[in-house]
Protein backbone atom coordinates (compact mmCIF):
# COMPACT_ATOMS: atom_id res chain seq x y z
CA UNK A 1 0.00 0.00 0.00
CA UNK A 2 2.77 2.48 0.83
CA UNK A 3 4.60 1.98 -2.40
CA UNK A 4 1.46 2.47 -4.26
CA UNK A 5 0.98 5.73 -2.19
CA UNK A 6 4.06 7.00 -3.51
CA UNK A 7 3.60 6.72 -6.98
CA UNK A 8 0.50 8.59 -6.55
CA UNK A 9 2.17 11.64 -5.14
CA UNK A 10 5.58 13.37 -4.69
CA UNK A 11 4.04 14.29 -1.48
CA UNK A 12 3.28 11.11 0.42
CA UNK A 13 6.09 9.28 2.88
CA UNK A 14 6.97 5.54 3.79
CA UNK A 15 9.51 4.16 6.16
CA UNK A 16 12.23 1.49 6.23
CA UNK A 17 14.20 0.02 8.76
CA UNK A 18 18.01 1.20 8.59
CA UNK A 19 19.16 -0.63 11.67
CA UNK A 20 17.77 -1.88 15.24
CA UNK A 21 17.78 2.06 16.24
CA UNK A 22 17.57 4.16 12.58
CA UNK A 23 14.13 4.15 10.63
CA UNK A 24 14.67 5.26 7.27
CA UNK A 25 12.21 8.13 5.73
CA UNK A 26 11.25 8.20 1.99
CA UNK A 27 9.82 11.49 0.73
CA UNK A 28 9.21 11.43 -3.31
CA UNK A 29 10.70 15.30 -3.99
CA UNK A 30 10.19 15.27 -7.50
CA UNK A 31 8.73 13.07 -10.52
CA UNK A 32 11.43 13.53 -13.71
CA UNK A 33 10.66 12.33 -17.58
CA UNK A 34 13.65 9.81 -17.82
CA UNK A 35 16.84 8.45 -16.09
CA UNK A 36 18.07 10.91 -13.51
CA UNK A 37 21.92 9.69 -14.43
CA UNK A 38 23.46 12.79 -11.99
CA UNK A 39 22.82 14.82 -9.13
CA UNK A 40 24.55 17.71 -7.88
CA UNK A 41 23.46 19.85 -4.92
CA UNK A 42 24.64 23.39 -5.83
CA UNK A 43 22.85 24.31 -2.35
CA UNK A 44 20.72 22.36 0.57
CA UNK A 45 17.47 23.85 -1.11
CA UNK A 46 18.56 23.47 -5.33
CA UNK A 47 19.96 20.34 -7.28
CA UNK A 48 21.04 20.24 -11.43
CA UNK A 49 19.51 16.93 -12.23
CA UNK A 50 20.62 15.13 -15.59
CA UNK A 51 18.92 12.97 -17.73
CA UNK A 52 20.37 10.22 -19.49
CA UNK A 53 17.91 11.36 -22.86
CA UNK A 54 19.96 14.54 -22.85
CA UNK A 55 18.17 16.93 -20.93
CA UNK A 56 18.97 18.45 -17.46
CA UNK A 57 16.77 20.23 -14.61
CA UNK A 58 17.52 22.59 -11.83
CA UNK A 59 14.86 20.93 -9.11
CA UNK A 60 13.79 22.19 -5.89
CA UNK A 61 14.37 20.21 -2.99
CA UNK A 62 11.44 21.70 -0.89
CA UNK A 63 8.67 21.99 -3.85
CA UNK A 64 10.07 19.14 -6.37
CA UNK A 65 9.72 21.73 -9.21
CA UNK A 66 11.64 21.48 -12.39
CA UNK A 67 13.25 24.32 -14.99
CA UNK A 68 14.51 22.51 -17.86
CA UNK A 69 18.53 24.25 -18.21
CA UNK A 70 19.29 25.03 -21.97
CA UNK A 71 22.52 25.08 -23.43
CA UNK A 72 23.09 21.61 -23.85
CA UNK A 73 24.97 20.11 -26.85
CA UNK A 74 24.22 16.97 -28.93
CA UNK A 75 24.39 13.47 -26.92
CA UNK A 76 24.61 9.92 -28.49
CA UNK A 77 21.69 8.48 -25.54
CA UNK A 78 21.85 4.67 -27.37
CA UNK A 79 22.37 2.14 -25.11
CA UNK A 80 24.30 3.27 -21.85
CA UNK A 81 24.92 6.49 -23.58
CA UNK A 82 23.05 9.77 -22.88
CA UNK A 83 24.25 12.73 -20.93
CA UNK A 84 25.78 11.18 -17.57
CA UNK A 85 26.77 13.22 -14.43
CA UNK A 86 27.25 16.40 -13.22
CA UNK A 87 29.08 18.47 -10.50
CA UNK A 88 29.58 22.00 -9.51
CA UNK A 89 32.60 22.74 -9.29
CA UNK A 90 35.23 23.21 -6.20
CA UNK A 91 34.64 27.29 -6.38
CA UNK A 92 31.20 27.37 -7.45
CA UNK A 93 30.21 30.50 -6.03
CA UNK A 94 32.69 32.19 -7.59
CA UNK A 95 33.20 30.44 -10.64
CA UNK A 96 29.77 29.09 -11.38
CA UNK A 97 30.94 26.25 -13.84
CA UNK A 98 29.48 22.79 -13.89
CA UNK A 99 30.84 19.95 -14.40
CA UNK A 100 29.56 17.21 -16.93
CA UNK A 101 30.49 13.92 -18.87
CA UNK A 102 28.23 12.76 -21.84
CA UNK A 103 28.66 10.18 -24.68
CA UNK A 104 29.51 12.80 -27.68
CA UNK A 105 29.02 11.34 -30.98
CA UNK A 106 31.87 11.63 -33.27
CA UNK A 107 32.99 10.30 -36.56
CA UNK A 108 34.32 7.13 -35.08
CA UNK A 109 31.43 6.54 -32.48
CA UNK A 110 30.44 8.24 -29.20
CA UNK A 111 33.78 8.92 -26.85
CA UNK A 112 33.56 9.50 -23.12
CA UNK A 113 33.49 13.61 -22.66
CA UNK A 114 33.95 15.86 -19.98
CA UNK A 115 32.89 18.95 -20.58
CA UNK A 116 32.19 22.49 -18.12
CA UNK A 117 29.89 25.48 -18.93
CA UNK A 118 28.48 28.29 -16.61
CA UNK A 119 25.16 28.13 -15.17
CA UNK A 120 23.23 31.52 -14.67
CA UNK A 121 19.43 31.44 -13.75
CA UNK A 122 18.63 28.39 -16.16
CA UNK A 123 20.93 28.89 -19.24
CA UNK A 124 24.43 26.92 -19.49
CA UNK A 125 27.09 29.08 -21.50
CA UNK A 126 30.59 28.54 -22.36
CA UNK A 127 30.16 25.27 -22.84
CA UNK A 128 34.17 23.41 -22.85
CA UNK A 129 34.85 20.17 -24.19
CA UNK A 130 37.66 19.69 -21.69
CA UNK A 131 38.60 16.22 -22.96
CA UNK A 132 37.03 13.82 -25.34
CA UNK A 133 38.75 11.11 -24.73
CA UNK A 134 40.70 8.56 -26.57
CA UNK A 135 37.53 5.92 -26.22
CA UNK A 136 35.25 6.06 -29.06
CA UNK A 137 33.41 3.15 -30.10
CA UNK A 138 30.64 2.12 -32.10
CA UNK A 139 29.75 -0.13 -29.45
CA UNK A 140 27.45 1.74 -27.14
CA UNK A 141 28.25 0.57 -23.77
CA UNK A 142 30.61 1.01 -20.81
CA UNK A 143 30.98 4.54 -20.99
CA UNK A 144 32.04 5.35 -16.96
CA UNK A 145 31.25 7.67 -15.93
CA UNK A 146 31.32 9.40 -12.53
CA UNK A 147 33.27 13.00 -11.44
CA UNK A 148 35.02 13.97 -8.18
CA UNK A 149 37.42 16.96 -7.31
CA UNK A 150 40.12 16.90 -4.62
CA UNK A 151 41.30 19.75 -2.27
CA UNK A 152 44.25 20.77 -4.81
CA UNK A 153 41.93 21.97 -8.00
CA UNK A 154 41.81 18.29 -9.72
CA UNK A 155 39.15 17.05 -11.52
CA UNK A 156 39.01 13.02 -11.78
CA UNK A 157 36.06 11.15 -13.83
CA UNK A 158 36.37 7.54 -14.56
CA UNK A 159 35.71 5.96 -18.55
CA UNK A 160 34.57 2.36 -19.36
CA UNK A 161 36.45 0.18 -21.54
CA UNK A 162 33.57 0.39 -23.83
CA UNK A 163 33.19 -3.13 -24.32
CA UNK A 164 36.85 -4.07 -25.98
CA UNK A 165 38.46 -5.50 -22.69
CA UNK A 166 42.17 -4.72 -24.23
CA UNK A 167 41.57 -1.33 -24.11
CA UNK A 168 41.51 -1.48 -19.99
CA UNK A 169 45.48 -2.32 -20.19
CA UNK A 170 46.36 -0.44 -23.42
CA UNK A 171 47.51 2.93 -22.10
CA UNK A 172 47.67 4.12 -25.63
CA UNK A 173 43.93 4.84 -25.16
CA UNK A 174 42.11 6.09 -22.50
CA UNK A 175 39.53 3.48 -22.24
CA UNK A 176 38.96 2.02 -19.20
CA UNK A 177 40.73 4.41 -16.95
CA UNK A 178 39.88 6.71 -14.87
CA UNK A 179 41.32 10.79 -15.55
CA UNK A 180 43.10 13.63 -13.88
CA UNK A 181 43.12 17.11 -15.02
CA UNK A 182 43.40 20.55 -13.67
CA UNK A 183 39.97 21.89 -13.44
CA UNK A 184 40.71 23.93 -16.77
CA UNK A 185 41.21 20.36 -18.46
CA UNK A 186 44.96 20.76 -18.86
CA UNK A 187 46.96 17.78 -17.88
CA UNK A 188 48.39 18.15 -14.24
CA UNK A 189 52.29 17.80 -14.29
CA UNK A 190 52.62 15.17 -11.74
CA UNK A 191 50.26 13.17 -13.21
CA UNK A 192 52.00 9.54 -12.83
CA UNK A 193 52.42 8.61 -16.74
CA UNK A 194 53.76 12.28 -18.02
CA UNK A 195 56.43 11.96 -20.48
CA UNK A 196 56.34 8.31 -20.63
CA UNK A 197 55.88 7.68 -24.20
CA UNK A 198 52.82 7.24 -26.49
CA UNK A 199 50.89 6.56 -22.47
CA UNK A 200 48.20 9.32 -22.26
CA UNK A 201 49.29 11.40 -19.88
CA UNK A 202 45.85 12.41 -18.35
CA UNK A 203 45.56 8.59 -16.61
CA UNK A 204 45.57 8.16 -12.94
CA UNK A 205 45.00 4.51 -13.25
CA UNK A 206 43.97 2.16 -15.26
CA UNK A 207 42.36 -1.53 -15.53
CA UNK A 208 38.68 -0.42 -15.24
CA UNK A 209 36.00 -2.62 -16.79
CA UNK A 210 33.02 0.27 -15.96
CA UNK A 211 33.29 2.31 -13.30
CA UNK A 212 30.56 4.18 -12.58
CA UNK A 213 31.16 5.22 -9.16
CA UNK A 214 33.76 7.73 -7.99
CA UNK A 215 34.44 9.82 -4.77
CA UNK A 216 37.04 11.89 -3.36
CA UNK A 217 37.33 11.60 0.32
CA UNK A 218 38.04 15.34 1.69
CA UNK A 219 38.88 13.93 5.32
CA UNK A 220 41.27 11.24 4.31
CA UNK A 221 42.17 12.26 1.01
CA UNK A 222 41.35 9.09 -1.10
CA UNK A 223 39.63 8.34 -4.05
CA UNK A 224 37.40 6.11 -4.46
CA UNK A 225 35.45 4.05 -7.28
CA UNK A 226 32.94 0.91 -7.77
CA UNK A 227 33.10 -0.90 -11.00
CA UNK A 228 30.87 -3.33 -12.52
CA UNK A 229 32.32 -6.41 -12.88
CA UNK A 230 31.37 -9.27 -15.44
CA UNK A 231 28.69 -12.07 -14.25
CA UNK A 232 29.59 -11.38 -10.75
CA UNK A 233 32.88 -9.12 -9.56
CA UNK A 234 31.52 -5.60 -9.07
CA UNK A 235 34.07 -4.01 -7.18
CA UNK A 236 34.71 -1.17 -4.76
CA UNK A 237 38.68 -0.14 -5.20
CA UNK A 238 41.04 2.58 -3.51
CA UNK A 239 42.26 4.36 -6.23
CA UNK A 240 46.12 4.92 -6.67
CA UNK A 241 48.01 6.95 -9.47
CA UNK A 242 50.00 4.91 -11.76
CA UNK A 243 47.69 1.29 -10.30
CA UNK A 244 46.25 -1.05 -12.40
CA UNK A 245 43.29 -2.63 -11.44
CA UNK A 246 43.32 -5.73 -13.33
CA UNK A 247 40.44 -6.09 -15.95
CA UNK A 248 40.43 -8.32 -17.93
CA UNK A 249 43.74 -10.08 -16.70
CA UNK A 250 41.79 -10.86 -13.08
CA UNK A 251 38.72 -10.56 -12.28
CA UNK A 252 36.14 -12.32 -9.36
CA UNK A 253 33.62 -12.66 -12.35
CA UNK A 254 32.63 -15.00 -14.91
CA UNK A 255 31.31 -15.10 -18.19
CA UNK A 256 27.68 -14.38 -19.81
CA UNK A 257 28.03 -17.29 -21.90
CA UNK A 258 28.81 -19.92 -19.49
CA UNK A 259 30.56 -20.93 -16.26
CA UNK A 260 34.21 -19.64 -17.03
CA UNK A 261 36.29 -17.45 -15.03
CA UNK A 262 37.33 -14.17 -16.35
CA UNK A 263 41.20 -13.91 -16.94
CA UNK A 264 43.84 -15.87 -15.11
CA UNK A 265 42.44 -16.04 -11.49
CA UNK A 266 41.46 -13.16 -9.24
CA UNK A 267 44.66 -11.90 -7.94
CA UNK A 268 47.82 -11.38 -9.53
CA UNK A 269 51.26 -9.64 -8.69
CA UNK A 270 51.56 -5.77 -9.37
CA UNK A 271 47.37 -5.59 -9.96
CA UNK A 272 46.02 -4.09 -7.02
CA UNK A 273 43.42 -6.20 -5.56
CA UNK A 274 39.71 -4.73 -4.50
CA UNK A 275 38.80 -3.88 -1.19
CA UNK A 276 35.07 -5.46 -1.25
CA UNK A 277 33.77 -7.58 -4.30
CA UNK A 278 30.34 -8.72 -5.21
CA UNK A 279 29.01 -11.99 -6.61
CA UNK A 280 27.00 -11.72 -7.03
CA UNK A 281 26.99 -8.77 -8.88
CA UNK A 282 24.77 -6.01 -7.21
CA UNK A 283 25.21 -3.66 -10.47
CA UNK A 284 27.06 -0.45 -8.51
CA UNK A 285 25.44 2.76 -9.93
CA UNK A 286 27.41 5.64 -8.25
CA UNK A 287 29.05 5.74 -4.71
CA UNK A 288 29.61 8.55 -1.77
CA UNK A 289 31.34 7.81 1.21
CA UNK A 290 29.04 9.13 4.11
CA UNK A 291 30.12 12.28 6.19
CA UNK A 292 27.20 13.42 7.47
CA UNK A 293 25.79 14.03 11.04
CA UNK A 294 22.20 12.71 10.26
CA UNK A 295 23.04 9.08 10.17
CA UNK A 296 25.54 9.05 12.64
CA UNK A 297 26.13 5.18 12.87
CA UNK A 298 27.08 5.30 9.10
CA UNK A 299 30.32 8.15 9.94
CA UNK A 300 32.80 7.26 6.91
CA UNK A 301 30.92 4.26 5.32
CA UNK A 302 30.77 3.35 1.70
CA UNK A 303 27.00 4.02 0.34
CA UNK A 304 26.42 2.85 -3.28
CA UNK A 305 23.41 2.82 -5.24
CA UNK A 306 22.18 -0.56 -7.34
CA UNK A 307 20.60 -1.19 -10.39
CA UNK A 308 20.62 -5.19 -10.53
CA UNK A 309 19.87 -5.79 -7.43
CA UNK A 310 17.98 -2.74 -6.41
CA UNK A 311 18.85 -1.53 -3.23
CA UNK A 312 21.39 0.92 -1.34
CA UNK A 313 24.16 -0.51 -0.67
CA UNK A 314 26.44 -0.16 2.83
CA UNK A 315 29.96 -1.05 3.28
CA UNK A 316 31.82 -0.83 6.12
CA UNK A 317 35.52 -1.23 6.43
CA UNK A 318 36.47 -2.48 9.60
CA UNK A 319 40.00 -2.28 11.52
CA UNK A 320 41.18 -5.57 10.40
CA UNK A 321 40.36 -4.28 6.69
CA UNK A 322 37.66 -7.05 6.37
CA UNK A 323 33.79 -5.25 5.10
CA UNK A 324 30.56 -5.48 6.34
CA UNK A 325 27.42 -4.89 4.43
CA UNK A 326 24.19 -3.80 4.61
CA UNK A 327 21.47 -3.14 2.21
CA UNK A 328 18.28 -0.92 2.65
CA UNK A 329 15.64 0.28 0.35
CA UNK A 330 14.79 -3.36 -1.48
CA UNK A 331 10.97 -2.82 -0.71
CA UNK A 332 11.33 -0.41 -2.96
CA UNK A 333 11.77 -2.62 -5.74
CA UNK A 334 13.66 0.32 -7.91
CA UNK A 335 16.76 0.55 -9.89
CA UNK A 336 18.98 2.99 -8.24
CA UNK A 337 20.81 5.39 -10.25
CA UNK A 338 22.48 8.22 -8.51
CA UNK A 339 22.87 9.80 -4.81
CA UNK A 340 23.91 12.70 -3.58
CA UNK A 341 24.23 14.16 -0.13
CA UNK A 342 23.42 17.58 1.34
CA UNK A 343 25.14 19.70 4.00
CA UNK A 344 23.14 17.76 7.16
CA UNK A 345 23.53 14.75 5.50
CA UNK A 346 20.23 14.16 4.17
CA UNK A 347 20.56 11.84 0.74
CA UNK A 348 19.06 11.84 -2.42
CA UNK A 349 18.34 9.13 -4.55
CA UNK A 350 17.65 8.73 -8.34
CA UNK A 351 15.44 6.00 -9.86
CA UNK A 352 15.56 4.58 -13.29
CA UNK A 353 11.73 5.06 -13.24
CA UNK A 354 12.39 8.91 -12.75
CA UNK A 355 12.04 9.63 -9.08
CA UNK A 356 13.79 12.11 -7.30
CA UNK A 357 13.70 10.52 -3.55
CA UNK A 358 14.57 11.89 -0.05
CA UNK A 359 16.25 9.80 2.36
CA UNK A 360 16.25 11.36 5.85
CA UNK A 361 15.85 9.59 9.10
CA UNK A 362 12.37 9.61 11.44
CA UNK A 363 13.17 10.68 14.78
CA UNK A 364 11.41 9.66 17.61
């Protein structure tokens, strides 16, 4: 009954249990015409919302309503392609530039793009390609595609291997890598692979199969990403420069086609091995690490959204470096696309179906 209240109205609540002492709350804030693919909070009241189609929406929090942004260039949506996230940038209220990545079709196929532009009122302008990368395909899949900044004006965002496993360990290309520029998209000068060859120089790391997730952790200063694996092997990995990450020489998954392991076994010297895998495979979406005061029993956990298996997802990492997990939300019976969290550590949540959800806590 409550789950059929809510698709009646962006106005009606249900609950769900979090733990023995949290009750999750479940507020519908908006209702959106496609797959909300990104969420950025430019305030505690405001969020740009983008849709995979191509379209994007500054929504308010408090009334759910929508302004469609204009400005917007040409996306290949086929497939897993479309316009994919957004984030405001570092120095937003000075700067006002968001942040975006979006399958841009090209001669060759659609390459993984990140792109900025201003936002004033409604209206993007000054839209920059920053980089459109070295990962066009014809195939329409795998395209990443997450963005985090540090603390030192970096910009990181993560590309699929768009289907061609190779590409995840040819450093010719950047498929299946994830990036590192200055925020103005030129190529940082520290960046580990400078100067070494024909390697691009904007990878940080490489060995990605899909990773959609990515966050930058502020209080520990770590990045962070979750990665779809094959039949089974999603991953959550710590992300360091110059690492490889294995796909498709190791991997905890198998194939569609039949009961065969992926590569030659699941670890191997000089790959850097995951810090939680999945089989089987939840389908990561997008990933925060929680810092929020709200949920207060969740301080510095792993919170990642899931399309397969529908459900947030909670990982802990313990002392001993062993995970727990948790999942909440699986009445809901939704694919979950994107999260974002707000200054008190409220969360919002994305659907597949087009919901724009509210995840606070009911206090007693």
């Amino acid at each position: 009954m409550k789950k059929w209240l809510l698709f009646l109205s962006t106005l009606m609540t249900f609950s769900a249990y979090a733990s023995n002492t949290d009750m999750l709350k479940i507020d519908q804030v908006s209702q959106l015409n496609g797959i909300p693919w990104g969420i950025s909070l430019i305030n505690d009241q405001e969020a740009i919302v983008t849709i995979k189609q191509g379209k994007a929406y500054r929504v308010n929090l408090n009334s759910g309503k929508q302004q469609a942004l204009t400005g917007l260039p040409k996306v290949d949506s086929r497939g897993q392609g479309g316009l994919l996230d957004v984030a405001k940038s570092p120095h937003f209220k000075q700067d006002s530039w968001l942040y975006f990545t979006y399958a841009k079709p090209t001669n060759k196929g659609s390459a993984t793009t990140l792109a900025r532009a201003k936002l004033a009122h409604n209206v993007l302008s000054q839209w920059q390609d920053l980089l459109v990368t070295d990962s066009a395909s014809s195939q329409t899949k795998h395209y990443g595609s997450r963005i985090a900044f540090d603390d030192q004006d970096h910009v990181f965002f993560s590309v699929g291997e768009r289907g061609t496993r190779k590409n995840a360990q040819d450093l010719t290309n950047h498929a299946g890598s994830i990036i590192r520029l200055n925020l103005d998209g030129s190529v940082p000068a520290d960046n580990p692979f400078v100067g070494h060859g024909n390697v691009k120089n904007e990878i940080w790391s490489y060995g990605h199969r899909n990773p959609q997730g990515l966050f930058y952790d502020l209080k520990t200063h770590t990045l962070w990403a979750n990665e779809h694996g094959p039949r089974g092997g999603d991953e959550i990995n710590l992300i360091r420069p110059s690492a490889n990450y294995g796909w498709p020489i190791v991997s905890h998954g198998k194939e569609y086609w039949g009961p065969i392991s992926v590569g030659d076994g699941q670890e191997k010297e000089g790959i850097d091995n995951p810090i939680k895998v999945y089989t089987p495979s939840i389908a990561p979406s997008s990933m925060i690490r929680y810092r929020g005061e709200l949920f207060s029993n969740w301080q510095g956990d792993f919170l990642s959204t899931a399309l397969a298996l529908r459900h947030l997802n909670r990982i802990r990492i313990e002392q001993d470096g062993k995970t727990t997990e948790s999942r909440y939300l699986e009445d809901l019976n939704e694919r979950l696309r994107s999260i974002a969290q707000d200054s008190a550590g409220v969360l919002y949540i994305g659907t597949d179906t087009g919901k724009l959800l509210k995840v606070s806590l009911i206090q007693d």
